[in-house]
Protein backbone atom coordinates (compact mmCIF):
# COMPACT_ATOMS: atom_id res chain seq x y z
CA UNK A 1 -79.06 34.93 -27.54
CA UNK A 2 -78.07 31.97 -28.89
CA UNK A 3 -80.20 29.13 -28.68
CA UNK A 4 -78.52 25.48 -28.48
CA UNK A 5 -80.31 22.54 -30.06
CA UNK A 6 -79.68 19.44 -27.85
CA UNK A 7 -78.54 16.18 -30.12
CA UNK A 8 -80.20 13.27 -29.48
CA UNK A 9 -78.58 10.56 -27.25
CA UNK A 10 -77.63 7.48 -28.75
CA UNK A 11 -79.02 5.20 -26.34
CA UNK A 12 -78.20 2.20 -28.43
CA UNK A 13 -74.68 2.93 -28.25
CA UNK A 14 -74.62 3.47 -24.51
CA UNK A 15 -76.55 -0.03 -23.93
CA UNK A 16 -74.33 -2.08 -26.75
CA UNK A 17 -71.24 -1.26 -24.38
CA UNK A 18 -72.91 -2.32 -21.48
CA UNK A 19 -74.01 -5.62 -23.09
CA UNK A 20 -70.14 -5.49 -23.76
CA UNK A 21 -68.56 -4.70 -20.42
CA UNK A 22 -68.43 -8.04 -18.79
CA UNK A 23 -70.93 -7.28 -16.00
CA UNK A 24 -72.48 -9.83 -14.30
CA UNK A 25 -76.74 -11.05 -14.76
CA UNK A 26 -78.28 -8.71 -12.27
CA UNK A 27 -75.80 -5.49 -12.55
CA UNK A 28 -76.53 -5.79 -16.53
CA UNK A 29 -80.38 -6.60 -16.27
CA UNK A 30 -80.07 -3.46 -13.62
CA UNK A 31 -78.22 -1.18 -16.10
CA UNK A 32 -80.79 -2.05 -19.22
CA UNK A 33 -83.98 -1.70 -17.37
CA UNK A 34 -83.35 2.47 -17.32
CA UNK A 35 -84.03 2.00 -21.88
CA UNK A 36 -86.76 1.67 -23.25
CA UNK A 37 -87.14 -2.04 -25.13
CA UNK A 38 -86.83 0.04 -28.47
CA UNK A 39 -83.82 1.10 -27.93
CA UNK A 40 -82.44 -2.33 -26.52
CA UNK A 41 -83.79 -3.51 -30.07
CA UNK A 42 -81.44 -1.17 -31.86
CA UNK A 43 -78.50 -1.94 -29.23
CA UNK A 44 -79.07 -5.72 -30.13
CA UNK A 45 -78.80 -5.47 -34.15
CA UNK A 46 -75.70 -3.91 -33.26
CA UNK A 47 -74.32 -7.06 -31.77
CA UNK A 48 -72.77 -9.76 -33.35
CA UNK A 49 -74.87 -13.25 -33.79
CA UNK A 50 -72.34 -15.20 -31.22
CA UNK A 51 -72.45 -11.77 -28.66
CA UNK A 52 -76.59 -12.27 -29.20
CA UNK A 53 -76.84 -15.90 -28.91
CA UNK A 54 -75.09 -15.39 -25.23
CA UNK A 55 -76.99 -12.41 -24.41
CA UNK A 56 -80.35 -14.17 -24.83
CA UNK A 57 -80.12 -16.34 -21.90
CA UNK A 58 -79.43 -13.66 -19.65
CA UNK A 59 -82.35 -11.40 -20.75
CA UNK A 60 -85.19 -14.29 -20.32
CA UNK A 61 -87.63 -15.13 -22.40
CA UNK A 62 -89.51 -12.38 -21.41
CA UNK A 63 -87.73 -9.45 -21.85
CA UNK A 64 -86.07 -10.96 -25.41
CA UNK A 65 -90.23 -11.15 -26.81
CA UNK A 66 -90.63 -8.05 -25.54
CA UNK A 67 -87.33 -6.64 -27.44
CA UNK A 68 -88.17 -8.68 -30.97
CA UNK A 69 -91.57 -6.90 -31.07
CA UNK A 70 -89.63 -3.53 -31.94
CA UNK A 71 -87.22 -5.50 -34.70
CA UNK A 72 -88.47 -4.76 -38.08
CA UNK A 73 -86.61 -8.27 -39.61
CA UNK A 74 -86.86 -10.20 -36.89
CA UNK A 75 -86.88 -13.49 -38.37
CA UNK A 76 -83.29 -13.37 -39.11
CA UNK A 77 -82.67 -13.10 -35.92
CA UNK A 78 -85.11 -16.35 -34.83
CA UNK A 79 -82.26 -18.28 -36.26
CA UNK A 80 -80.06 -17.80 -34.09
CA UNK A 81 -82.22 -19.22 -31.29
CA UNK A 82 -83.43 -23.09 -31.54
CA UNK A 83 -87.60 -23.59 -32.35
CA UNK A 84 -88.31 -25.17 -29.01
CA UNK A 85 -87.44 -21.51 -27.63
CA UNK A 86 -88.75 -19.80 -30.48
CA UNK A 87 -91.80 -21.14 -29.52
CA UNK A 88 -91.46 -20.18 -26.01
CA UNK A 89 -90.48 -16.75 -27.26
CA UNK A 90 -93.48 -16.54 -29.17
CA UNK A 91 -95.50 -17.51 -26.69
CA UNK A 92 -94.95 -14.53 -24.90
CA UNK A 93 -95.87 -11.72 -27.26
CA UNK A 94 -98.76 -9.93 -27.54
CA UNK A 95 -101.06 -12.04 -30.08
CA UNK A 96 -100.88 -9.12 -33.08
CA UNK A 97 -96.35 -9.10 -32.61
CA UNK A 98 -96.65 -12.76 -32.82
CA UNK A 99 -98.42 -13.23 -35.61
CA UNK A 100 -96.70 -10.28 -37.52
CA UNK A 101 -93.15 -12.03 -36.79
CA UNK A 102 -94.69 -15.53 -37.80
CA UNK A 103 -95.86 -14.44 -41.29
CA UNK A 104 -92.22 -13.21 -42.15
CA UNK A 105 -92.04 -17.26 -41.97
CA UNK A 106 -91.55 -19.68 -44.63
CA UNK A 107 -94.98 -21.95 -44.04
CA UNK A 108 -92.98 -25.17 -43.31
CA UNK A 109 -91.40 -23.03 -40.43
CA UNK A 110 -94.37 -21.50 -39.48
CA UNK A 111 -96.56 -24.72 -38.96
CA UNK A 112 -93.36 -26.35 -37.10
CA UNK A 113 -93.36 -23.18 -34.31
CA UNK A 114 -97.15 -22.49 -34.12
CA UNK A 115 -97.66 -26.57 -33.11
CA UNK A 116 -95.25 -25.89 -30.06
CA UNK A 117 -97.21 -23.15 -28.78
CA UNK A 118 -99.19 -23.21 -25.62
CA UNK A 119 -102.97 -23.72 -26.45
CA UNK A 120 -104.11 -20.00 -25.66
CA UNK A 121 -101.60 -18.69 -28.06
CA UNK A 122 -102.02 -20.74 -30.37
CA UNK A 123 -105.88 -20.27 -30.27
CA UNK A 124 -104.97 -16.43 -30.48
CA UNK A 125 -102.73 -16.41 -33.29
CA UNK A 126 -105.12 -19.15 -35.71
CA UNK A 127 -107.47 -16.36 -35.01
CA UNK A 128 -105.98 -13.21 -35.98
CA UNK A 129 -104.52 -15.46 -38.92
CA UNK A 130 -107.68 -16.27 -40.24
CA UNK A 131 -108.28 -12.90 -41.30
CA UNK A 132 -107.11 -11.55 -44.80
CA UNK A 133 -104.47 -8.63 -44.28
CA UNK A 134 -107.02 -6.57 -45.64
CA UNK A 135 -109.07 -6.87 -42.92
CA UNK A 136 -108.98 -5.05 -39.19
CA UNK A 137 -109.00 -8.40 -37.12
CA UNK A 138 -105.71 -9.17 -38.96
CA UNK A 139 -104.47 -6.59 -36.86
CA UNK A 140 -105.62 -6.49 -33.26
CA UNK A 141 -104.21 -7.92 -30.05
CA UNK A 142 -106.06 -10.50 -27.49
CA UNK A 143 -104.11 -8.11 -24.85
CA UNK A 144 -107.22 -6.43 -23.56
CA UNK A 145 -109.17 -6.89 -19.73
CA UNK A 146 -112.81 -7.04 -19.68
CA UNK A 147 -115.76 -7.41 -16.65
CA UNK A 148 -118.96 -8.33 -16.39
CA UNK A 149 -121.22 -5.26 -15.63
CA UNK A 150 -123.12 -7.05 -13.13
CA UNK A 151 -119.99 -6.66 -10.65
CA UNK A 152 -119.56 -4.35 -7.66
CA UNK A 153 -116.79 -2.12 -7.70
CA UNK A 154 -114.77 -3.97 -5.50
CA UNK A 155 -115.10 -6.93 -7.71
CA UNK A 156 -114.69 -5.39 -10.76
CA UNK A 157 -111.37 -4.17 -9.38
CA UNK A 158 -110.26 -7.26 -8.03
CA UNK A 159 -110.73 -8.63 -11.26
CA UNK A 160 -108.98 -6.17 -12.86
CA UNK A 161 -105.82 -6.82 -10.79
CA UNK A 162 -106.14 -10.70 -11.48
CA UNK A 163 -106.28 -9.97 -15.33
CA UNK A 164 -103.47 -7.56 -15.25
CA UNK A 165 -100.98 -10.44 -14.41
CA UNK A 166 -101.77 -11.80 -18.11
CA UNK A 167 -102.68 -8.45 -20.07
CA UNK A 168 -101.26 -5.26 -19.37
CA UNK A 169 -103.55 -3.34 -21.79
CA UNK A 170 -105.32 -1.47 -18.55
CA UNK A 171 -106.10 2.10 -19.56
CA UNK A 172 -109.03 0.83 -20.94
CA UNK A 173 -111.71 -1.96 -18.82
CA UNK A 174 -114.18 -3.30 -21.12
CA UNK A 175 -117.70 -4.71 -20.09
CA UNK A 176 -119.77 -7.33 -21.38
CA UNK A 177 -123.15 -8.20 -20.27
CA UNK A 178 -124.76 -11.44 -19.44
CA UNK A 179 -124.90 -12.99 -22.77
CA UNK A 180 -120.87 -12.23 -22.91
CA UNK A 181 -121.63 -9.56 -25.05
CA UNK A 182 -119.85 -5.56 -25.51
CA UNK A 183 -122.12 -3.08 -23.90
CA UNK A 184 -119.14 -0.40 -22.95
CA UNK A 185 -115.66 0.62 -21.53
CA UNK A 186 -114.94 1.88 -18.03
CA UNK A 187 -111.64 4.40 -17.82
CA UNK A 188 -108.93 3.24 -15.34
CA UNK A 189 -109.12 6.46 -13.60
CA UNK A 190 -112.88 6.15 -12.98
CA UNK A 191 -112.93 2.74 -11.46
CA UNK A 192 -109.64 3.62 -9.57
CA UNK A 193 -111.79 6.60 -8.09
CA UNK A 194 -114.62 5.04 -7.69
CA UNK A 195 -116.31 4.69 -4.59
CA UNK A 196 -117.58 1.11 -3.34
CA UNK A 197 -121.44 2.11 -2.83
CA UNK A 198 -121.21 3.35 -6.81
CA UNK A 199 -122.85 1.07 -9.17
CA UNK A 200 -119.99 -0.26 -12.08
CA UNK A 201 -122.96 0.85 -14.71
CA UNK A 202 -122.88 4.30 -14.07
CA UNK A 203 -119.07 4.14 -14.76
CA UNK A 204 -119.54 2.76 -18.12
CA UNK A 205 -119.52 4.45 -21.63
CA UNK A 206 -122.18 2.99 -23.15
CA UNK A 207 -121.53 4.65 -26.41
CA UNK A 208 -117.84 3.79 -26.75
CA UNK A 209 -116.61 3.38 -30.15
CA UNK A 210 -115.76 -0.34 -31.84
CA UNK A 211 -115.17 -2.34 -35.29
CA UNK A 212 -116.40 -5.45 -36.48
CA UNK A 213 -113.17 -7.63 -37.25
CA UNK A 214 -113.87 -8.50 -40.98
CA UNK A 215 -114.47 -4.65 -41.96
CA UNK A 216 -112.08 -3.49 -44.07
CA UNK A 217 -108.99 -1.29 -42.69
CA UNK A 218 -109.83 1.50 -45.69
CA UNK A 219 -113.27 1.57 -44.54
CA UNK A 220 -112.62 2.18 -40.66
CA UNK A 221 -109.22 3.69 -40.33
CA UNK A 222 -111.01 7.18 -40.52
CA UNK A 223 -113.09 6.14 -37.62
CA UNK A 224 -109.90 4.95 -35.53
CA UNK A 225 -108.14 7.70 -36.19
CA UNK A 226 -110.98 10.11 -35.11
CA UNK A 227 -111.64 8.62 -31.51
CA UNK A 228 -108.27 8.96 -30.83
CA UNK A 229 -108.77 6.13 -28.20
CA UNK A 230 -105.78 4.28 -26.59
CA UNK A 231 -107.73 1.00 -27.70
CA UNK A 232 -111.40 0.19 -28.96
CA UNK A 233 -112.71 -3.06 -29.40
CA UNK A 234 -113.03 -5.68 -32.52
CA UNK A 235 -115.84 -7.62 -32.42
CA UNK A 236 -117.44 -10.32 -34.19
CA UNK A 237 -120.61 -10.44 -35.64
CA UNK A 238 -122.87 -11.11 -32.18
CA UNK A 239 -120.98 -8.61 -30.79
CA UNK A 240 -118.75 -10.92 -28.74
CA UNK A 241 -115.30 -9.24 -28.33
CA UNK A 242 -112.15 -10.91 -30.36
CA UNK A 243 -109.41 -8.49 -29.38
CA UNK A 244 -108.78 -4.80 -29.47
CA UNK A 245 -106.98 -2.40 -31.96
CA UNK A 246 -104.21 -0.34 -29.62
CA UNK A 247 -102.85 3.50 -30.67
CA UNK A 248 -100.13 1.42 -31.82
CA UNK A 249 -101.99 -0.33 -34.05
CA UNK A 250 -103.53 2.35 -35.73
CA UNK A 251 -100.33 4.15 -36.40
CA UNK A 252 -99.22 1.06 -38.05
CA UNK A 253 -102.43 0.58 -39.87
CA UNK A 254 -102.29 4.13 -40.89
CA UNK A 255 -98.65 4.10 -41.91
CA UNK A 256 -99.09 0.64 -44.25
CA UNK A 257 -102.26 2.37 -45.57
CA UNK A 258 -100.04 5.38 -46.78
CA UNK A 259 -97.24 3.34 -48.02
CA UNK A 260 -99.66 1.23 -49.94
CA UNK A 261 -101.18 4.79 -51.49
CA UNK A 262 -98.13 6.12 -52.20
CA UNK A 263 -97.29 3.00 -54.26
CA UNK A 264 -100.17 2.91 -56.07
CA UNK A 265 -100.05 6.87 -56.75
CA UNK A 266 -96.25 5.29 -58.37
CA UNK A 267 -97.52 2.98 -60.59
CA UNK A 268 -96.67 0.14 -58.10
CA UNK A 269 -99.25 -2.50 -57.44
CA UNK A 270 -97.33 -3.00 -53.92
CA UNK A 271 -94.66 -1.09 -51.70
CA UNK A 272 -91.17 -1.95 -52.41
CA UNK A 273 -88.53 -2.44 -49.75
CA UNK A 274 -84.58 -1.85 -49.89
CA UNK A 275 -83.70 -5.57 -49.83
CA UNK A 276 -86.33 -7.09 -52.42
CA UNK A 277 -84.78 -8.40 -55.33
CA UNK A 278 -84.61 -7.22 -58.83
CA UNK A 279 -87.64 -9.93 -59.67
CA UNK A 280 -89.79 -8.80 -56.95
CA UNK A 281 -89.46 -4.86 -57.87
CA UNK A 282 -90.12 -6.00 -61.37
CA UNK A 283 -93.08 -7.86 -60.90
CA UNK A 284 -94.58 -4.76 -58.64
CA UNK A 285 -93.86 -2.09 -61.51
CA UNK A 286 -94.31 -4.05 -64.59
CA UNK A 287 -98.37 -4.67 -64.71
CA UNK A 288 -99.20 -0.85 -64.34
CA UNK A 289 -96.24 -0.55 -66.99
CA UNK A 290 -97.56 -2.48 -69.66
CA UNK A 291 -101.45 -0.53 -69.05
CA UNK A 292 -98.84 2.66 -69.56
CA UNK A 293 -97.30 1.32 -72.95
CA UNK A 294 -100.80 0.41 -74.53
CA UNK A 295 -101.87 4.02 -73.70
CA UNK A 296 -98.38 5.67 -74.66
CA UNK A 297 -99.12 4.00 -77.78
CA UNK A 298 -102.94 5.83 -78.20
CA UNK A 299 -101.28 9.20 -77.18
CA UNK A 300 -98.83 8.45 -80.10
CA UNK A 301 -100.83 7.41 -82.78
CA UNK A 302 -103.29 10.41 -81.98
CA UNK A 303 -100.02 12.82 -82.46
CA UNK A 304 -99.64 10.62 -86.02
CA UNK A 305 -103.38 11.93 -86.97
CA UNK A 306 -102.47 15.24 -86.96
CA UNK A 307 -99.49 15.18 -88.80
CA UNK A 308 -100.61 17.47 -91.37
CA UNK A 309 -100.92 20.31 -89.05
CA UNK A 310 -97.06 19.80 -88.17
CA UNK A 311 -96.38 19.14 -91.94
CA UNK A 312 -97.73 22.96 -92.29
CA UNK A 313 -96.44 24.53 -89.55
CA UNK A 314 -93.60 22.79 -88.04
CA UNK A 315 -93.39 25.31 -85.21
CA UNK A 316 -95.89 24.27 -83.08
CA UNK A 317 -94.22 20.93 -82.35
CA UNK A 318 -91.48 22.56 -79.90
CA UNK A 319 -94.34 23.40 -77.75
CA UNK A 320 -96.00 20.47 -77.22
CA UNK A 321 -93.60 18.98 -74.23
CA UNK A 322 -94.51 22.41 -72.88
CA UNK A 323 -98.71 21.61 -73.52
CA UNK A 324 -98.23 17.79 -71.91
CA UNK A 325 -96.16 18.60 -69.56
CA UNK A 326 -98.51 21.25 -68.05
CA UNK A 327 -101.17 19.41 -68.41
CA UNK A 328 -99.65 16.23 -66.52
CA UNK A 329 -98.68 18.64 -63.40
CA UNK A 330 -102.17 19.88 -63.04
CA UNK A 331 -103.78 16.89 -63.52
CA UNK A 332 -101.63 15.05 -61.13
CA UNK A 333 -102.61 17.84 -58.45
CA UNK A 334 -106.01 17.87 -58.68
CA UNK A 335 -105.41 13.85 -58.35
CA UNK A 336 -103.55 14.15 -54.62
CA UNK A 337 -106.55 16.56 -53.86
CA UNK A 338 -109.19 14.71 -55.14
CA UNK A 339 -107.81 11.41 -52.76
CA UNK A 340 -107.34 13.14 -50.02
CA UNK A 341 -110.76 14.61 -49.70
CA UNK A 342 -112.15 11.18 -50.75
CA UNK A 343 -110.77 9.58 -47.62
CA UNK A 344 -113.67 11.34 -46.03
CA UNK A 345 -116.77 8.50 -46.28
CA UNK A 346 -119.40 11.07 -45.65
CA UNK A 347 -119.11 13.36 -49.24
CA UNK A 348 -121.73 13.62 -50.29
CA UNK A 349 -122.81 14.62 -53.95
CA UNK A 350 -122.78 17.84 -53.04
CA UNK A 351 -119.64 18.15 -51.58
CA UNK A 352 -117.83 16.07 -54.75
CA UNK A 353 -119.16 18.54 -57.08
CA UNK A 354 -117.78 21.65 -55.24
CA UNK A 355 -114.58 20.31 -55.13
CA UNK A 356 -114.98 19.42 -58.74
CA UNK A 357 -115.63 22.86 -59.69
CA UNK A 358 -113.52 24.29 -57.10
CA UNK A 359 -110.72 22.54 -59.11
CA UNK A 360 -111.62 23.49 -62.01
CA UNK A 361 -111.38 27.21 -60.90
CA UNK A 362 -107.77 26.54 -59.49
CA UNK A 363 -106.57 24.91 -63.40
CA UNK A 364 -108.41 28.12 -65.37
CA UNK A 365 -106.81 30.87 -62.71
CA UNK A 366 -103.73 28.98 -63.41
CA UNK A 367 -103.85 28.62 -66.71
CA UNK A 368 -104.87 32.42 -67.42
CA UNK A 369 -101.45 33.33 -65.55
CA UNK A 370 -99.40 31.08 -67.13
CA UNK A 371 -100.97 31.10 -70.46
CA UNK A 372 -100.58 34.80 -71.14
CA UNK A 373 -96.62 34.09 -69.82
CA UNK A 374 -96.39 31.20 -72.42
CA UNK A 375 -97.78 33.92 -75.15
CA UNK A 376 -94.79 36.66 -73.69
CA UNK A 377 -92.49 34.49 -73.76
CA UNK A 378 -92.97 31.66 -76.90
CA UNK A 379 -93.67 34.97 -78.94
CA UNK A 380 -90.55 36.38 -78.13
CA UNK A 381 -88.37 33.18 -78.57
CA UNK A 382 -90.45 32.55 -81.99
CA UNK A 383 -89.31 36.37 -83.05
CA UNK A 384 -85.97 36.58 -82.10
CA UNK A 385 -84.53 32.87 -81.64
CA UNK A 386 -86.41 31.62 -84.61
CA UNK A 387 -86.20 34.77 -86.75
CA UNK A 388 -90.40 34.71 -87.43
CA UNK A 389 -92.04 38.08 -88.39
CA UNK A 390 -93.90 39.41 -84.81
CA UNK A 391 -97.05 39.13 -85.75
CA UNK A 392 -96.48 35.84 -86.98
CA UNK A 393 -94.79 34.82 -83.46
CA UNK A 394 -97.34 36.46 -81.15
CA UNK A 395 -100.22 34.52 -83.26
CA UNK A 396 -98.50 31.55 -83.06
CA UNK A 397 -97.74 31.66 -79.04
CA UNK A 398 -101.42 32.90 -78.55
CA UNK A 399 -102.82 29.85 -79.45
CA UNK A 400 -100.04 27.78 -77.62
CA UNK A 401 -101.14 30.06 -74.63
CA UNK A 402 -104.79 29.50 -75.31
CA UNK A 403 -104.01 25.88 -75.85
CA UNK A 404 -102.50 25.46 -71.96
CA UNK A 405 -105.48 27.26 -70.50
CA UNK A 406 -108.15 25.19 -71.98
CA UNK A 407 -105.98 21.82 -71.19
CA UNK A 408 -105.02 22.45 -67.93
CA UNK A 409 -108.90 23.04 -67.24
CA UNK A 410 -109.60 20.03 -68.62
CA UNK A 411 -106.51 18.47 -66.95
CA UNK A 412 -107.79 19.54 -63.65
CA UNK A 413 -111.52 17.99 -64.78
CA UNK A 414 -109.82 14.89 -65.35
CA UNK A 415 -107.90 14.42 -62.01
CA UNK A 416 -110.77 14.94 -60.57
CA UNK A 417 -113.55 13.14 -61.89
CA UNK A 418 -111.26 9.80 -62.43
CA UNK A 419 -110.51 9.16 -58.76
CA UNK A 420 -114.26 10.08 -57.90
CA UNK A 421 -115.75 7.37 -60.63
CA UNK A 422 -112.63 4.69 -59.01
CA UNK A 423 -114.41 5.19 -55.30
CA UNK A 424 -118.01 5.21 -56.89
CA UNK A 425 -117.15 1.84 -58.55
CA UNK A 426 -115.49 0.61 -54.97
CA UNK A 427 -111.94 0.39 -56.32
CA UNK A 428 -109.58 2.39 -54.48
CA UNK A 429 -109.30 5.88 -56.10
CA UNK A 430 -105.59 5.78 -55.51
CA UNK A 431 -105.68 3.52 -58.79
CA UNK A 432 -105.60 6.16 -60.58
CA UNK A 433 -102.05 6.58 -60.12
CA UNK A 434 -99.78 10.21 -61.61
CA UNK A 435 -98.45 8.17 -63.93
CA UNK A 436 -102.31 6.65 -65.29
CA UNK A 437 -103.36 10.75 -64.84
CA UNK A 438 -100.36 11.71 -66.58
CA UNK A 439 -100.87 9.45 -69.50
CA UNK A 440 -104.60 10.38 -69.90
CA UNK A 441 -104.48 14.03 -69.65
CA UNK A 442 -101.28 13.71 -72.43
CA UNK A 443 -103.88 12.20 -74.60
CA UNK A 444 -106.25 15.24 -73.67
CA UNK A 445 -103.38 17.69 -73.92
CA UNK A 446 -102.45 16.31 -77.64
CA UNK A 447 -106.17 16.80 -79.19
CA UNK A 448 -106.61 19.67 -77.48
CA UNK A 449 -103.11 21.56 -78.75
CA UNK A 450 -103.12 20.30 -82.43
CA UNK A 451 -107.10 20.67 -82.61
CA UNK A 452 -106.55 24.34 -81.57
CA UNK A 453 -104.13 24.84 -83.85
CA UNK A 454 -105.93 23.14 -86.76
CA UNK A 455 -109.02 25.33 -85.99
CA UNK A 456 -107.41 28.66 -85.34
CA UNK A 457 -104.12 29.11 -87.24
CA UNK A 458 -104.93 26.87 -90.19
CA UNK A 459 -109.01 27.17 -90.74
CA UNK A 460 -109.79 30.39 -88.99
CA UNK A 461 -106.20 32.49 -89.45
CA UNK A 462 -105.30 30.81 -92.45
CA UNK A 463 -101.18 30.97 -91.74
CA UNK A 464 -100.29 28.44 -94.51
C-alpha cells in the first residue's frame, strides 16, 4: 500500500488572489478571516507597494498590527504608510511586537513615532526599552490580566471579562495581593469551573513559576523552557508584575540564543543575516580572526622548533595534516558536548569531572581504533608508495599511530576543560569557538607528533 504524503497548501497564494479579485470590503475581510494572520503576512510581501498601500485601508488598523507582527522586515514596509498611522499602527500591538518593529528604526524615526503614541503605549514600550537586549524584560509583553485575590469568584470573573477587551493573553489569570504584589496564577479552566461559594485562593498556584526582568536570558531560559507554561510572569524587584514572557517568547528567546551560539561556535562575535553588507560581515568575523592569526602564528613557529626532526626524517611531515586534523575533530566534539551539558546550571563538580573523564574515554577508545588503522595503513603507503624497507615503514607509522592516540586524548581534555574554565570565569563557554579549539589543540597536536617522534624514532630507535 502506497502511502501518499499530502503537500502543503499555499495559503499565501490562495489569499494574494483574493486581495486581487476585485471583491468588495466585507466579502474580502469575509474571505481572509478563514487564514491565519501569518499567512496573510506572507500573502502581503507578495503584493506590490501600490496593491499594499490600497489594501491597508480596508484591513483597519487592527488587523494590519496584527499582520506586521508576523513580518520579519517590517520596517520597509512602515514606509509605505504615513507616521501619524504608523503610530496608530503601533499603538495597537502587543508591547514586546512594538518595540521589536521600533528598534529596526533609525533613532530620529523612532523618537518621531514613539511621541505620537497614546500614553499607555508609550509608557509600555519606554519600559521594555529600558532594558538591555540581554536582559528578559527586553522581551516580555504588558498583554497579561491580573486580580486581586481578595475577590469573589464572580468578581474575579467579571473582571476578567472587562480586561479581556484590552489583553487577550487569558489562559493564564494572575493574582496580586494587597500591596499589588505576585502571590500566584489561577488557570482559565479553574475559574471558568469554579463554583461561586469557592474562595478565588484556593484556585490559586501559589508556587507558580516567574523571572525578575533584569536577569539575564542565558541564566533563565533553562527555567522557561522547563515549565513549559503558556506565560509566567516578569517582575521587578518588589515583586510588582511588569509584563509576562508568552510560549512565543521563549521560542524566540530560545531561537536568538542558538543563533547567537552557533555564531560564536563560528568565530563570529554576532549572527550574520543574508542582506548585511560586506562591512558588517567583516566587522563580525574579523576580531576572532585576528586572535586566530596571532595563534596560527605560535602553532607555526612551534613547527619551526622542530625542524631538525624533519631535517632527519622528512617522512613524518606528510602526516602531520593527518595528526592536526584529528586532533581538531575531536577536540571540536568534545567542545559541542561540553556546551551542551553546561547549559545545565545545576553541575555540579562532580558531574563536570565525569563528563571530563567520560570524554576522555571516548578520544582514547577512538584513538586506539583509529591509531592502529593509521599504523595499517601509513605503513603500507610508506612501503610500497614510498619504496621504505617494512620495518622501517611499520616503525615509522607506529609512532604516527601512537602520536594520534595520545593527541586526540589530549584533544578531547582540551575541549573539555576550556569551555568549563569560560563558564567558571562567567564568560559564555560558547567563546571557545571550533575554530579557537581547533587552533589550540593544533598547537597540542604539533608538540605532541614531533616530540614523539624526537623521543622515539630519533633518541630511543635511533633511525638516523
Amino acid at each position: 500500500m502506497t502511502n501518499k504524503v499530502m503537500n502543503k497548501p499555499m495559503y499565501a497564494d490562495e489569499i494574494v488572489k483574493i486581495f486581487r479579485s476585485g471583491l468588495s470590503k466585507d466579502e474580502l475581510i469575509s474571505k481572509i478571516s478563514d487564514y491565519h494572520t501569518s499567512d496573510i503576512a506572507d500573502a502581503l510581501e507578495k503584493l506590490t507597494a501600490d496593491e499594499r498601500k490600497a489594501l491597508y485601508p480596508i484591513l483597519g488598523v487592527e488587523l494590519v498590527a496584527e499582520i506586521f507582527s508576523y513580518i520579519e522586515d517590517s520596517e520597509e514596509y512602515l514606509k509605505e504608510i504615513n507616521t501619524d498611522k504608523v503610530a496608530n499602527l503601533i499603538s495597537e500591538m502587543d508591547s514586546d511586537d512594538a518595540v521589536d518593529i521600533l528598534e529596526k528604526l533609525n533613532d530620529d524615526d523612532r523618537k518621531r513615532i514613539v511621541a505620537l503614541l497614546d500614553n499607555d503605549t508609550k509608557q509600555d514600550v519606554r519600559m521594555i526599552l529600558s532594558y538591555s537586549d540581554d536582559e528578559i524584560g527586553s522581551e516580555m509583553t504588558t498583554n497579561y490580566i491580573s486580580v486581586n485575590k481578595n475577590l469573589s469568584i464572580k468578581e474575579a470573573t467579571h473582571e476578567l471579562i472587562k480586561q479581556a477587551g484590552e489583553n487577550d493573553n487569558i489562559n493564564t489569570i494572575y493574582v496580586t495581593d494587597e500591596k499589588s504584589c505576585f502571590c500566584g496564577a489561577v488557570d482559565l479552566k479553574d475559574l471558568i469551573v469554579a463554583r461561586e461559594y469557592q474562595k478565588l485562593d484556593d484556585l490559586i498556584i501559589k508556587s507558580y513559576p516567574y523571572v525578575k526582568a533584569h536577569e539575564k536570558i542565558e541564566d533563565c531560559i533553562e527555567q522557561l523552557k522547563d515549565y513549559a507554561e503558556d506565560s509566567i510572569p516578569v517582575l521587578d524587584e518588589n515583586k510588582h508584575i511588569l509584563g509576562v514572557i508568552t510560549a512565543h517568547d521563549i521560542v524566540e528567546v530560545v531561537d536568538e540564543e542558538l543563533g547567537e551560539d552557533y555564531a560564536k561556535l563560528g568565530g563570529l562575535t554576532a549572527e550574520e543575516d543574508l542582506n548585511e553588507s560586506t562591512f558588517q560581515s567583516t566587522k563580525k568575523r574579523l576580531p576572532w580572526l585576528i586572535i586566530l592569526l596571532f595563534l596560527g602564528m605560535g602553532v607555526s613557529s612551534v613547527v619551526g622548533i622542530f625542524e631538525t626532526v624533519v631535517a632527519v626524517i622528512p617522512i613524518v611531515i606528510c602526516f602531520q595534516s593527518l595528526i592536526l586534523d584529528m586532533a581538531g575533530n575531536v577536540g571540536t566534539q568534545s567542545l559541542a558536548v561540553t556546551i551542551r551539558v553546561l547549559v545545565d546550571e545545576n553541575l555540579s563538580a562532580a558531574d563536570k569531572f565525569k563528563l571530563t573523564v567520560k570524554e576522555m574515554k571516548v578520544g582514547f577508545s577512538n584513538g586506539v581504533l583509529l591509531g592502529i588503522m593509521a599504523v595499517i595503513f601509513v605503513g603500507l603507503y610508506i612501503h610500497f608508495i614510498k619504496g621504505s624497507d617494512l620495518g622501517y615503514s611499520f616503525i615509522v607509522s607506529g609512532c604516527v599511530g601512537f602520536s594520534l592516540l595520545v593527541s586526540m586524548v589530549i584533544s578531547s581534555l582540551i575541549g573539555t576543560l576550556v569551555p568549563m574554565f569560560f563558564s567558571k570565569i562567567k564568560i559564555d563557554p560558547a567563546v571557545a569557538s571550533g575554530p579557537l579549539i581547533t587552533t589550540v589543540n593544533d598547537l597540542v597536536a604539533v608538540v605532541t607528533y614531533y616530540g614523539l617522534v624526537w623521543i622515539l624514532l630519533i633518541n630511543i630507535l635511533q633511525l638516523v
